[in-house]
N, C-alpha and C. Protein backbone atom coordinates (compact mmCIF):
# COMPACT_ATOMS: atom_id res chain seq x y z
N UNK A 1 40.52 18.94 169.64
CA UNK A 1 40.18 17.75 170.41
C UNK A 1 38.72 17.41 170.18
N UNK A 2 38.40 16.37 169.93
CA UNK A 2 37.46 15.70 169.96
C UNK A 2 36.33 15.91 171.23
N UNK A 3 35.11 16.30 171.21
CA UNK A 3 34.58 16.64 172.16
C UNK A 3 33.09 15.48 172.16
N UNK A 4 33.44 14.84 171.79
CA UNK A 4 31.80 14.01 172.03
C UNK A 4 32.25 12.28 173.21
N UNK A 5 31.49 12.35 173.08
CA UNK A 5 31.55 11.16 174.35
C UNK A 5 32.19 9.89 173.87
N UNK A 6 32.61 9.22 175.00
CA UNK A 6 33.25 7.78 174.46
C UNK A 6 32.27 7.10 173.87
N UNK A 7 32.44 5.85 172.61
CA UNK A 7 31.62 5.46 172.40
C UNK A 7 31.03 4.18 173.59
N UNK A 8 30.31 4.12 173.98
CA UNK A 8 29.85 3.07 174.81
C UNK A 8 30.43 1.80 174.69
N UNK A 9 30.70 0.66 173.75
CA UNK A 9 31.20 -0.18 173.74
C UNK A 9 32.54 -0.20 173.67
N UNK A 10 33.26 0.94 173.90
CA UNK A 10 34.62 1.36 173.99
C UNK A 10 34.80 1.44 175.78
N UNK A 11 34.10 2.14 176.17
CA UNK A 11 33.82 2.67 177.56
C UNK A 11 33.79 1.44 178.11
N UNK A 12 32.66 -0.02 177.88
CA UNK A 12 32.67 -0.98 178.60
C UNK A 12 34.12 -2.35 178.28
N UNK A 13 34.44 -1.47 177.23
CA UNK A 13 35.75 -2.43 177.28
C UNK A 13 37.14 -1.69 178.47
N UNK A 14 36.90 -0.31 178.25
CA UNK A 14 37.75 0.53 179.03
C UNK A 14 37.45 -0.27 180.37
N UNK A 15 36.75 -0.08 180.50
CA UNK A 15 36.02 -0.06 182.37
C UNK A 15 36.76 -1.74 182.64
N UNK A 16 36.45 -2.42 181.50
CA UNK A 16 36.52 -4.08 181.83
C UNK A 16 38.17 -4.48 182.27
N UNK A 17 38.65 -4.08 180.89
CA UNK A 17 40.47 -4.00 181.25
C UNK A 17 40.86 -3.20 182.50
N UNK A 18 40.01 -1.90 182.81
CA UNK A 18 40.96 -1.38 184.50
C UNK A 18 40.74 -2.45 185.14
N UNK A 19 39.59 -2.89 185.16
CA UNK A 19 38.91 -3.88 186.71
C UNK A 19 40.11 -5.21 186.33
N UNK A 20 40.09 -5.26 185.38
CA UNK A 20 40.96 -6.68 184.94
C UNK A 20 42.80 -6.05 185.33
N UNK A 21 43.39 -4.89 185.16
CA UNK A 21 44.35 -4.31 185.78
C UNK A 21 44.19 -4.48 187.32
N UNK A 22 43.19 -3.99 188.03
CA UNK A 22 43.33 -3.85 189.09
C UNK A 22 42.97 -5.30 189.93
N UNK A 23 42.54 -6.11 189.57
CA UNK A 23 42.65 -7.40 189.93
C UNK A 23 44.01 -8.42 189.68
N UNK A 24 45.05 -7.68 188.96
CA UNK A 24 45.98 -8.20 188.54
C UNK A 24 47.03 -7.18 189.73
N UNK A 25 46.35 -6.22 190.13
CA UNK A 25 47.41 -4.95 191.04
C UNK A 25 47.61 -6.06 192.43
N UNK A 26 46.17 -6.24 192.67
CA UNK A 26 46.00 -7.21 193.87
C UNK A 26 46.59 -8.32 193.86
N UNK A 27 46.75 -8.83 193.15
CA UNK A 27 47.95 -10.07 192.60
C UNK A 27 49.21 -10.28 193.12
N UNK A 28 49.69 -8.87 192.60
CA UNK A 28 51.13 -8.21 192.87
C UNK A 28 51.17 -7.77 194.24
N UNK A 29 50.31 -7.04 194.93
CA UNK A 29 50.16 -6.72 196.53
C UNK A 29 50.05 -8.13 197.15
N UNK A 30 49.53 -9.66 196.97
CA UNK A 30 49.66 -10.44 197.30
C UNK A 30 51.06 -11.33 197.62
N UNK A 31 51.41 -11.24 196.71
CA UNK A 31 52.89 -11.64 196.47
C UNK A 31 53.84 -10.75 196.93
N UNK A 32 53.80 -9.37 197.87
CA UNK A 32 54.86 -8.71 198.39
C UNK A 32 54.49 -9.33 200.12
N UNK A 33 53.69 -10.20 200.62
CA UNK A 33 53.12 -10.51 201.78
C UNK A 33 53.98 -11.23 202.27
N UNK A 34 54.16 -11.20 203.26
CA UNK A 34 55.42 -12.20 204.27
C UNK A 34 55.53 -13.67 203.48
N UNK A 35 54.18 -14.20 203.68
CA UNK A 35 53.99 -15.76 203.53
C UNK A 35 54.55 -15.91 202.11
N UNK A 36 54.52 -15.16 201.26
CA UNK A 36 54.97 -15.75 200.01
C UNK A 36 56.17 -15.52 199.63
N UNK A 37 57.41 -16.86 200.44
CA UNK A 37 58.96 -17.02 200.08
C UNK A 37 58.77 -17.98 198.53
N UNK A 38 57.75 -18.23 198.53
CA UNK A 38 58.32 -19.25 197.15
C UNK A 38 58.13 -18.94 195.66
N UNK A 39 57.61 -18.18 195.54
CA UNK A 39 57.27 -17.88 193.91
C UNK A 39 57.20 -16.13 194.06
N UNK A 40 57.46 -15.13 194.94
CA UNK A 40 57.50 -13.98 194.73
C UNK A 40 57.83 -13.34 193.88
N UNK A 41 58.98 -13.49 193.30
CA UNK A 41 59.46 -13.27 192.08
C UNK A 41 59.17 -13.78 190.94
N UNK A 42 58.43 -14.59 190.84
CA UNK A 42 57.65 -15.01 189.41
C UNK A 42 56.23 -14.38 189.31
N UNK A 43 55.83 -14.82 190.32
CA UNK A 43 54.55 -13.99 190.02
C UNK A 43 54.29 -12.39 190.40
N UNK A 44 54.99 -11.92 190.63
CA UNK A 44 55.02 -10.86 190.79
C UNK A 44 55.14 -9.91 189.51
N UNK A 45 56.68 -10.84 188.95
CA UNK A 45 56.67 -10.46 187.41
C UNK A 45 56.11 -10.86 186.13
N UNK A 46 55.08 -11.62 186.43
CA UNK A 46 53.95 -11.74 185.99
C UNK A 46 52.77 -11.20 186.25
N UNK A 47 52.10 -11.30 186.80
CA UNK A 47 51.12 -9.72 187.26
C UNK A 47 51.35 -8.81 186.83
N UNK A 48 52.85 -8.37 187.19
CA UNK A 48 52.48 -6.64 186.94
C UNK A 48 53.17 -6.52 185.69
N UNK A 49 53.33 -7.73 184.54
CA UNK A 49 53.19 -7.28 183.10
C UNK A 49 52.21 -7.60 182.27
N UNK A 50 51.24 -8.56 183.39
CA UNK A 50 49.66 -8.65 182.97
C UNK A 50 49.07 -7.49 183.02
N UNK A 51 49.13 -6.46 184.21
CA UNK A 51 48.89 -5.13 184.40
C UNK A 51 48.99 -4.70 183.37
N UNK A 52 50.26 -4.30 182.99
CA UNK A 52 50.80 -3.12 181.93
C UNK A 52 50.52 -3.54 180.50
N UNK A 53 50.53 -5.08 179.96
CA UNK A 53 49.56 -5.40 178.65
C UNK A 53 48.11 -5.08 178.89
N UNK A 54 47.49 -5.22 179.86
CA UNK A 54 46.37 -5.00 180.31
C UNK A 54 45.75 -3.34 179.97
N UNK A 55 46.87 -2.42 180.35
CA UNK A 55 46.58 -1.14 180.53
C UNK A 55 46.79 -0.37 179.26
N UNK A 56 48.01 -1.35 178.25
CA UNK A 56 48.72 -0.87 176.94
C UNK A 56 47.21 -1.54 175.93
N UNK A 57 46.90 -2.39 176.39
CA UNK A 57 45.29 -2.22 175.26
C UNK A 57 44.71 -1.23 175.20
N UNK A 58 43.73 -1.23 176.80
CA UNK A 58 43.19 -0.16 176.59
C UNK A 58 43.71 1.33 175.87
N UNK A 59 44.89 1.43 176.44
CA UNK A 59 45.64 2.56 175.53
C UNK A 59 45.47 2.72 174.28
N UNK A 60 45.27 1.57 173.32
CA UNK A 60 45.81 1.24 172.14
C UNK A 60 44.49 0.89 171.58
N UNK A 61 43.10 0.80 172.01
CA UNK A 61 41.99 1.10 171.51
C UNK A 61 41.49 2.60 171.84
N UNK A 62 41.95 2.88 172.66
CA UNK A 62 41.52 4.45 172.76
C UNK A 62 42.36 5.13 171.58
N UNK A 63 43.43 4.84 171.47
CA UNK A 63 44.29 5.14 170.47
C UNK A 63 43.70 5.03 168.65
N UNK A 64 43.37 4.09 168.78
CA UNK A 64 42.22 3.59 167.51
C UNK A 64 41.35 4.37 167.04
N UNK A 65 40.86 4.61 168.14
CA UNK A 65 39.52 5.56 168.01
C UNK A 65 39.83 6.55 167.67
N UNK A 66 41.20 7.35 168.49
CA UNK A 66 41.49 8.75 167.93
C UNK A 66 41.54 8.50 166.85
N UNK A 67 42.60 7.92 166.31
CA UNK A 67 43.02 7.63 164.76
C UNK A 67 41.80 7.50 164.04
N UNK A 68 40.59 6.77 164.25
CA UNK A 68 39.31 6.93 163.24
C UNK A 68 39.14 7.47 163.28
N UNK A 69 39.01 8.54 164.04
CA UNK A 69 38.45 9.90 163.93
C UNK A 69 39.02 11.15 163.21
N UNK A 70 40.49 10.43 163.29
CA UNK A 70 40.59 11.59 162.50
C UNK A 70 42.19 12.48 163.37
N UNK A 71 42.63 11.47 164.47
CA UNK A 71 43.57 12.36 164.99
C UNK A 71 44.88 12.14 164.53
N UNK A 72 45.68 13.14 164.47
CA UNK A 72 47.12 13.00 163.42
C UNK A 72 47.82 11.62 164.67
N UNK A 73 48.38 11.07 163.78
CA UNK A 73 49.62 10.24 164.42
C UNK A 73 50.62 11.11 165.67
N UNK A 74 51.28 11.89 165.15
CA UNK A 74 52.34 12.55 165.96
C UNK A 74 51.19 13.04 167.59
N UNK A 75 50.41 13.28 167.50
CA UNK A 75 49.38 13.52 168.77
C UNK A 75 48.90 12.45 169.21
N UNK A 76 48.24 11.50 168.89
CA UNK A 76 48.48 10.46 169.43
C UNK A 76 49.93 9.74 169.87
N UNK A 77 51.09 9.99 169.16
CA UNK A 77 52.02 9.34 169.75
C UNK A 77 52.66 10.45 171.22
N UNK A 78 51.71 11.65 171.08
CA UNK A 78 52.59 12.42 172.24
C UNK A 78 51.62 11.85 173.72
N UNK A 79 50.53 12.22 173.04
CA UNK A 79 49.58 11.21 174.12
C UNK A 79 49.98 9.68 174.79
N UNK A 80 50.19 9.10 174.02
CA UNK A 80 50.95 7.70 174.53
C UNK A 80 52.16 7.75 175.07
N UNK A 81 52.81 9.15 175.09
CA UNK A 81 53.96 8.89 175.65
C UNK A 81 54.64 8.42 175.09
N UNK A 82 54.95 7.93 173.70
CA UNK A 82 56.08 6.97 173.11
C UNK A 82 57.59 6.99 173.38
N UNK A 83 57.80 8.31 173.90
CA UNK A 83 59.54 8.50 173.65
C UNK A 83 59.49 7.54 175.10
N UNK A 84 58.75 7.68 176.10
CA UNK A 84 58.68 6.98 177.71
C UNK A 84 58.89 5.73 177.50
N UNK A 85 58.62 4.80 176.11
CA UNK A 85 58.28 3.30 176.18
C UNK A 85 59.88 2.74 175.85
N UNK A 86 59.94 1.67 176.84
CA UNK A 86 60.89 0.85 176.30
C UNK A 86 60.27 -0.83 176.59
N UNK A 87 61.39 -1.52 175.82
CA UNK A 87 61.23 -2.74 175.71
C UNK A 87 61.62 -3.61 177.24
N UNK A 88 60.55 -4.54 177.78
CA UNK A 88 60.84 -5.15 178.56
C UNK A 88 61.33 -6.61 178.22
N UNK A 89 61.90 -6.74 176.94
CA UNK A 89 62.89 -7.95 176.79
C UNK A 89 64.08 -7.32 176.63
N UNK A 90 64.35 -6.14 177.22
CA UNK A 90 65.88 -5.82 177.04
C UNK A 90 66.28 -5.97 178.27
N UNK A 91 65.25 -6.04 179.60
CA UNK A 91 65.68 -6.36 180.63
C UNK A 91 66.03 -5.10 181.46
N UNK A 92 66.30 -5.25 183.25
CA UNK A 92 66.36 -4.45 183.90
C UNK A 92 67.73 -3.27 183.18
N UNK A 93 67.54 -2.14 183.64
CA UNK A 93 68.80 -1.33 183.24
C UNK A 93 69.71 -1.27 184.01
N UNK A 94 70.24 -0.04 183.73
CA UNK A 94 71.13 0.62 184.77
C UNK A 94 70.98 1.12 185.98
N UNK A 95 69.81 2.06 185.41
CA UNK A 95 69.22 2.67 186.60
C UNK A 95 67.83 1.82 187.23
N UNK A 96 68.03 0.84 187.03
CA UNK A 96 66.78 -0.05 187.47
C UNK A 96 68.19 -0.57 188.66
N UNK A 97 69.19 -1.15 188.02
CA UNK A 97 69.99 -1.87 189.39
C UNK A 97 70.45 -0.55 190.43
N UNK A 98 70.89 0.52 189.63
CA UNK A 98 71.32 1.89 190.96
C UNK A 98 70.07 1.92 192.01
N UNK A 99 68.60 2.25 190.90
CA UNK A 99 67.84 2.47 192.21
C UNK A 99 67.80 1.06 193.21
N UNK A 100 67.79 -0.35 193.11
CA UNK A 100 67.67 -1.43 193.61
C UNK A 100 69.08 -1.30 194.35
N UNK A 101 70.01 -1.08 194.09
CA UNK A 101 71.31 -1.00 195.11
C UNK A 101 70.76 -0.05 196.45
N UNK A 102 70.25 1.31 196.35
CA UNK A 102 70.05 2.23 197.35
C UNK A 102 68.72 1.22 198.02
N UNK A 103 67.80 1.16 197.97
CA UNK A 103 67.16 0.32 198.32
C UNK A 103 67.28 -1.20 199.39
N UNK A 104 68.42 -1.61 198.83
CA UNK A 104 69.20 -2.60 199.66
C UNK A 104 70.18 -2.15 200.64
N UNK A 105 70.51 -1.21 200.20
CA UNK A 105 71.59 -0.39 200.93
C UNK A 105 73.24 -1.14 200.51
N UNK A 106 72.89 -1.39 199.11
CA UNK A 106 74.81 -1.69 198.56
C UNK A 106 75.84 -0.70 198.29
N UNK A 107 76.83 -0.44 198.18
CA UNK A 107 77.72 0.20 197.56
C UNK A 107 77.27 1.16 196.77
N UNK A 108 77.35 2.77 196.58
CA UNK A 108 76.82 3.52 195.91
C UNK A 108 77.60 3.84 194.77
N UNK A 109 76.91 3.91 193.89
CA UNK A 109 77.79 3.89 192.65
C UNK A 109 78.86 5.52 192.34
N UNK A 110 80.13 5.47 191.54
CA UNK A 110 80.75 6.67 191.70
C UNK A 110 80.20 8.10 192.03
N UNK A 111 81.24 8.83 192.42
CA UNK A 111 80.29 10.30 192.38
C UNK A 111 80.43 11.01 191.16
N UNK A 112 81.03 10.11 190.32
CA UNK A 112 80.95 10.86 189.16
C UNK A 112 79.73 11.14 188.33
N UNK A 113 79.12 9.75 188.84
CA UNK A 113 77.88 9.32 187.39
C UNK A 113 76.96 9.87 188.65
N UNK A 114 76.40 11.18 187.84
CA UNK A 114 75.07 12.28 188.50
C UNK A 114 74.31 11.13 188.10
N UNK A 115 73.33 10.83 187.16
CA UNK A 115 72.36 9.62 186.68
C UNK A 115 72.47 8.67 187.91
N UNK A 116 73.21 7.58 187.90
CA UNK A 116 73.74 7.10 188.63
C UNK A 116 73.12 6.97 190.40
N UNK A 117 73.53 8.18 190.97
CA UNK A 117 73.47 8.42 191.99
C UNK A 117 71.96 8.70 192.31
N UNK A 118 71.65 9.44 191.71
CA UNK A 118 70.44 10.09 191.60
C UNK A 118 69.22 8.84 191.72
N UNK A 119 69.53 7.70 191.16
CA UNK A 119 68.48 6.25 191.18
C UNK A 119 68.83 5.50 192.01
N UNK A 120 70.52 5.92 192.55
CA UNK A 120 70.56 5.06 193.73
C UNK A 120 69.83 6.43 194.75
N UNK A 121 69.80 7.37 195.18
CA UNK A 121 69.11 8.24 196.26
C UNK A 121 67.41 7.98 195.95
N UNK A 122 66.97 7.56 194.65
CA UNK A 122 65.53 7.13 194.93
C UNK A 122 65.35 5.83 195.69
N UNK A 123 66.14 4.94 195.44
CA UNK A 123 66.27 3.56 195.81
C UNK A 123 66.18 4.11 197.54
N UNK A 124 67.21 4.93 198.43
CA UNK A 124 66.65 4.99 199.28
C UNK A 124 65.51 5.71 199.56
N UNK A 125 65.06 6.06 199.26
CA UNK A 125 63.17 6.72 199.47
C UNK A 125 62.32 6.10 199.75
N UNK A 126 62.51 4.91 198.51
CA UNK A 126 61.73 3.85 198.80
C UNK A 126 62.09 2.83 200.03
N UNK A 127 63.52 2.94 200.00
CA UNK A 127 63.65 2.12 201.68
C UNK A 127 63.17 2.65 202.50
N UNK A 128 63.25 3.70 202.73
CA UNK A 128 62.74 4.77 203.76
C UNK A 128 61.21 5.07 204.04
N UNK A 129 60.26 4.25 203.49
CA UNK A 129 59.11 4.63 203.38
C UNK A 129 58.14 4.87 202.27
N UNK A 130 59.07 5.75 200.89
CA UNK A 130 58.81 6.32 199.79
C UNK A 130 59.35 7.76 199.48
N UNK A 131 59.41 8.07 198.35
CA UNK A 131 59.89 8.82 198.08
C UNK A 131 59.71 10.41 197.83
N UNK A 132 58.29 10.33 199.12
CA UNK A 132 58.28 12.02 199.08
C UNK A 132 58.16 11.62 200.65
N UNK A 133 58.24 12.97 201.01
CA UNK A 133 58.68 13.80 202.58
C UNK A 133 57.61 13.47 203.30
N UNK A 134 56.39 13.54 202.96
CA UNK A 134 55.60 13.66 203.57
C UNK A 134 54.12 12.16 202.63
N UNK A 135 53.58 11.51 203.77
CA UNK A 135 52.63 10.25 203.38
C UNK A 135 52.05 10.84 201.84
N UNK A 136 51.78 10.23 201.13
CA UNK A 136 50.65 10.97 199.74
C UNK A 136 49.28 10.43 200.04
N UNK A 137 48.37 11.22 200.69
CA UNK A 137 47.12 10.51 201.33
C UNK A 137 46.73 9.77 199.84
N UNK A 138 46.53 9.94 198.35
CA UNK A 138 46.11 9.39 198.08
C UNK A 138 46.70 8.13 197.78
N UNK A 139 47.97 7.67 197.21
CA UNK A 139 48.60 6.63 197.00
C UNK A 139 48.40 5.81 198.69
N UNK A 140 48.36 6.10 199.61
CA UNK A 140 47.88 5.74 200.98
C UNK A 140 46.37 5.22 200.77
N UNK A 141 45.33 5.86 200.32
CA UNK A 141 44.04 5.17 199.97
C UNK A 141 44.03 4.13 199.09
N UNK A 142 44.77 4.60 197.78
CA UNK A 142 44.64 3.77 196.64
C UNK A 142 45.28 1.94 197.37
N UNK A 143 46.38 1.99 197.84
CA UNK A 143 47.09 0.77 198.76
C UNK A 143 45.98 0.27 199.09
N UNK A 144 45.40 1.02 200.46
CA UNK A 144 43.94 0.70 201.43
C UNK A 144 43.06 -0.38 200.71
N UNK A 145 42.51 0.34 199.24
CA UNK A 145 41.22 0.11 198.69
C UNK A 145 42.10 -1.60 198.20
N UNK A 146 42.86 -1.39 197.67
CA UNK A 146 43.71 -2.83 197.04
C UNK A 146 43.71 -3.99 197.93
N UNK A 147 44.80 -3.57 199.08
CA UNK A 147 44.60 -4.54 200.21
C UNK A 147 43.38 -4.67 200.77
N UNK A 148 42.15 -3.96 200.74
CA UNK A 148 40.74 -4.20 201.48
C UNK A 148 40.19 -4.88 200.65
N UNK A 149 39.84 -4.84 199.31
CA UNK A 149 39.40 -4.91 198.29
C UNK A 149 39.93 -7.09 198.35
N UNK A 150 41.31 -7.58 198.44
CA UNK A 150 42.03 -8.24 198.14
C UNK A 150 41.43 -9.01 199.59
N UNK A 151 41.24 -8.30 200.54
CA UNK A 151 41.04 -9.29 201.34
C UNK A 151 39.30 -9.50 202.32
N UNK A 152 38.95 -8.98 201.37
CA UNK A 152 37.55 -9.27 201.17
C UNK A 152 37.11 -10.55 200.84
N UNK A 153 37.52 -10.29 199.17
CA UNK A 153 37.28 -11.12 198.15
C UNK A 153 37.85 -12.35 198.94
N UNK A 154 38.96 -12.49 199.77
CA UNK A 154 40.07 -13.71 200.22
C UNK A 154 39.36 -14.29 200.99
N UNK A 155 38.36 -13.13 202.21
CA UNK A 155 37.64 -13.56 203.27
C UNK A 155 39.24 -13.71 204.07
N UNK A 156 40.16 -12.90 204.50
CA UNK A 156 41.22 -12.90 205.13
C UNK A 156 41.57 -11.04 205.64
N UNK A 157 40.53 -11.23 206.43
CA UNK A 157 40.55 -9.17 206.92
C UNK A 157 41.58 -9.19 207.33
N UNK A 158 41.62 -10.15 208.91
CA UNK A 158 42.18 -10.07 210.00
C UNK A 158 44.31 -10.82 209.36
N UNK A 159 44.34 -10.78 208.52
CA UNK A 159 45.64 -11.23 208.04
C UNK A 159 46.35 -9.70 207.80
N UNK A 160 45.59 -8.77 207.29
CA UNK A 160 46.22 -7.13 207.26
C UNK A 160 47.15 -6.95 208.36
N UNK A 161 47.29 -7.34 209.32
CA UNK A 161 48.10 -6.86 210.66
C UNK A 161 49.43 -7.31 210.55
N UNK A 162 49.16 -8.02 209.87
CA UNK A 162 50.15 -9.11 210.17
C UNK A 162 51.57 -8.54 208.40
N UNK A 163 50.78 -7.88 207.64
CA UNK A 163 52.17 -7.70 206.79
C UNK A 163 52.18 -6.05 206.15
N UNK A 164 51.03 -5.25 206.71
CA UNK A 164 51.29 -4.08 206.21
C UNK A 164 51.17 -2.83 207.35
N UNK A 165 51.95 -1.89 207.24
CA UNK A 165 51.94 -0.55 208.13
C UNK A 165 50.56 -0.36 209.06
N UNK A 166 50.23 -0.41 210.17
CA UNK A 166 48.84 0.13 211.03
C UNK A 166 48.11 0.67 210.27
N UNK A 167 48.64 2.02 209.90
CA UNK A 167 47.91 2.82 209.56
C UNK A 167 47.32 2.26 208.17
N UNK A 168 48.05 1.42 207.36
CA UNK A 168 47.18 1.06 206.00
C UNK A 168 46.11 0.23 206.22
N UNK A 169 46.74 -0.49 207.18
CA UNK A 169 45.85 -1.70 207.93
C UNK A 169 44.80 -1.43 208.07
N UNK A 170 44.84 -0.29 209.03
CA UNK A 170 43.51 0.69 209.52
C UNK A 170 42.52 0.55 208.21
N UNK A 171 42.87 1.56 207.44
CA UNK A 171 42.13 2.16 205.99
C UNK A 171 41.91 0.58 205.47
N UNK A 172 43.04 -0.43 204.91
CA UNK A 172 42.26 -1.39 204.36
C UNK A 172 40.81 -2.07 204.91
N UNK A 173 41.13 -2.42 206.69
CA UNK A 173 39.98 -2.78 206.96
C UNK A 173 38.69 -2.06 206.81
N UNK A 174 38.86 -0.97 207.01
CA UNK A 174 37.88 -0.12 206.66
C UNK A 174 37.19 -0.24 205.13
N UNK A 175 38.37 -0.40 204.57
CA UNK A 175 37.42 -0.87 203.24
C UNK A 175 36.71 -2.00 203.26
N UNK A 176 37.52 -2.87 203.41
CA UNK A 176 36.98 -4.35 203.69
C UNK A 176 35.40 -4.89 204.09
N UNK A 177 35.18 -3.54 205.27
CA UNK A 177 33.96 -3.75 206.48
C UNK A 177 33.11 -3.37 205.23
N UNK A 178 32.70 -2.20 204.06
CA UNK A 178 32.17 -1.57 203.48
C UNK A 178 31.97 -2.53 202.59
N UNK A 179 32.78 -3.22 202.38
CA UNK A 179 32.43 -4.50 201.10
C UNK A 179 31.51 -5.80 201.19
N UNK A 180 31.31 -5.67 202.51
CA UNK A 180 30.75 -6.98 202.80
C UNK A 180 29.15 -6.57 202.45
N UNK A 181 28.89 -7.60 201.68
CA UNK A 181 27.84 -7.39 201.41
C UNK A 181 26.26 -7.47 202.27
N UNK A 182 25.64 -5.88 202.11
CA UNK A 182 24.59 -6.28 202.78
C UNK A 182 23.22 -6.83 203.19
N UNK A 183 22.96 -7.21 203.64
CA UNK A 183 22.19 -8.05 204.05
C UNK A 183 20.57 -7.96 203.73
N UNK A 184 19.45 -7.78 203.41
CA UNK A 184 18.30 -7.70 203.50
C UNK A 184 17.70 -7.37 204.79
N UNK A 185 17.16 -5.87 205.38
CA UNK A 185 16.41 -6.13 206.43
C UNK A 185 15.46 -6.76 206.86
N UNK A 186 14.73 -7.78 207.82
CA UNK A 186 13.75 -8.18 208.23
C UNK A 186 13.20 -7.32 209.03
N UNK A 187 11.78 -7.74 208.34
CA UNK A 187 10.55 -6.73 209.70
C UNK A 187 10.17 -7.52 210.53
C-alpha cells in the first residue's frame, strides 16, 4: 500500500464532491417531508443518483491515482467493490420490491424463496423504525447534522417538529443553533 499522502489537488476535489454529495443527501431528506406530495418521487430519484455519480467520481479519481501509481487492477477493483455494482437502468429488482412489500406491509412472498423472505423481513425493520434492535447513535447524528444542517441553510429550524422523530428533532436543532453564525462582540 501506498503510504504517502493524498495529493492535495486530489484531496480538494475529494472534499468538494462529499460536500457536493452531502448537499444532494439534504435534497433527498427534503423530499421525504410531509409537505412534499408532488414531485417526491422524482426528485428524490434524482438526488440520490446525483449522490451516488457524485460519490462514484470521487471513487474513480482516487481510483486513478492508485492506478498511476502503480496499483494492480484486480486491487483496485476489490477496493471498489465491483462484484457489489449493478446497473441502475436495469431497474428496481426483486429484492428491491420483497424488501418494499414488508415495508408496506403486502403479502409476503412464498416460504419457499429464503432470498425472498429475508428482503421482505428487512422491509419490515425499516417499517419498524430500522433495522437494528437497538437506535445506531451514529446514523441518529449523521440524520441530526443533515436535517440541522438543511434547515439552517432554509432558515426553517422550527419546521423539524413538524416531520421528524423528537428525539432527531432534538439533535437537529441542536445543530442548527451551532450554525448560526456568530456574531462579532462589541465592547
Amino acid at each position: 500500500m501506498d503510504d504517502t499522502k493524498m495529493p492535495e489537488p486530489l484531496r480538494q476535489a475529494v472534499n468538494q464532491l462529499v460536500s457536493e454529495a452531502v448537499m444532494n443527501c439534504q435534497e433527498v431528506l427534503r423530499y421525504t417531508e410531509p409537505d412534499m406530495a408532488h414531485d417526491w418521487v422524482r426528485m428524490t430519484l434524482i438526488r440520490g443518483t446525483d449522490v451516488s455519480d457524485t460519490m462514484d467520481m470521487a471513487s474513480m479519481l482516487t481510483a486513478a491515482y492508485g492506478q498511476s501509481i502503480g496499483m494492480a487492477m484486480d486491487t483496485l477493483a476489490s477496493y471498489l467493490q465491483a462484484r457489489q455494482q449493478r446497473s441502475r437502468a436495469a431497474g428496481p429488482r426483486d429484492s428491491d420490491r420483497h424488501t418494499l412489500a414488508g415495508m408496506l406491509g403486502t403479502p409476503p412472498p412464498a416460504d419457499d424463496d429464503h432470498e425472498a423472505r429475508l428482503r421482505f423481513s428487512w422491509g419490515q425493520g425499516y417499517a419498524e423504525g430500522g433495522l437494528m434492535s437497538e437506535p445506531d447513535e451514529q446514523q441518529l447524528f449523521t440524520q441530526a447534522c443533515l436535517h440541522g444542517l438543511r434547515a439552517r441553510l432554509c432558515d426553517d429550524v422550527e419546521a423539524l417538529d413538524s416531520y421528524l422523530p423528537p428525539h432527531v428533532a432534538q439533535l437537529a436543532r441542536k445543530v442548527a443553533e451551532v450554525l448560526v453564525e456568530p456574531q462579532p462582540a462589541t465592547a
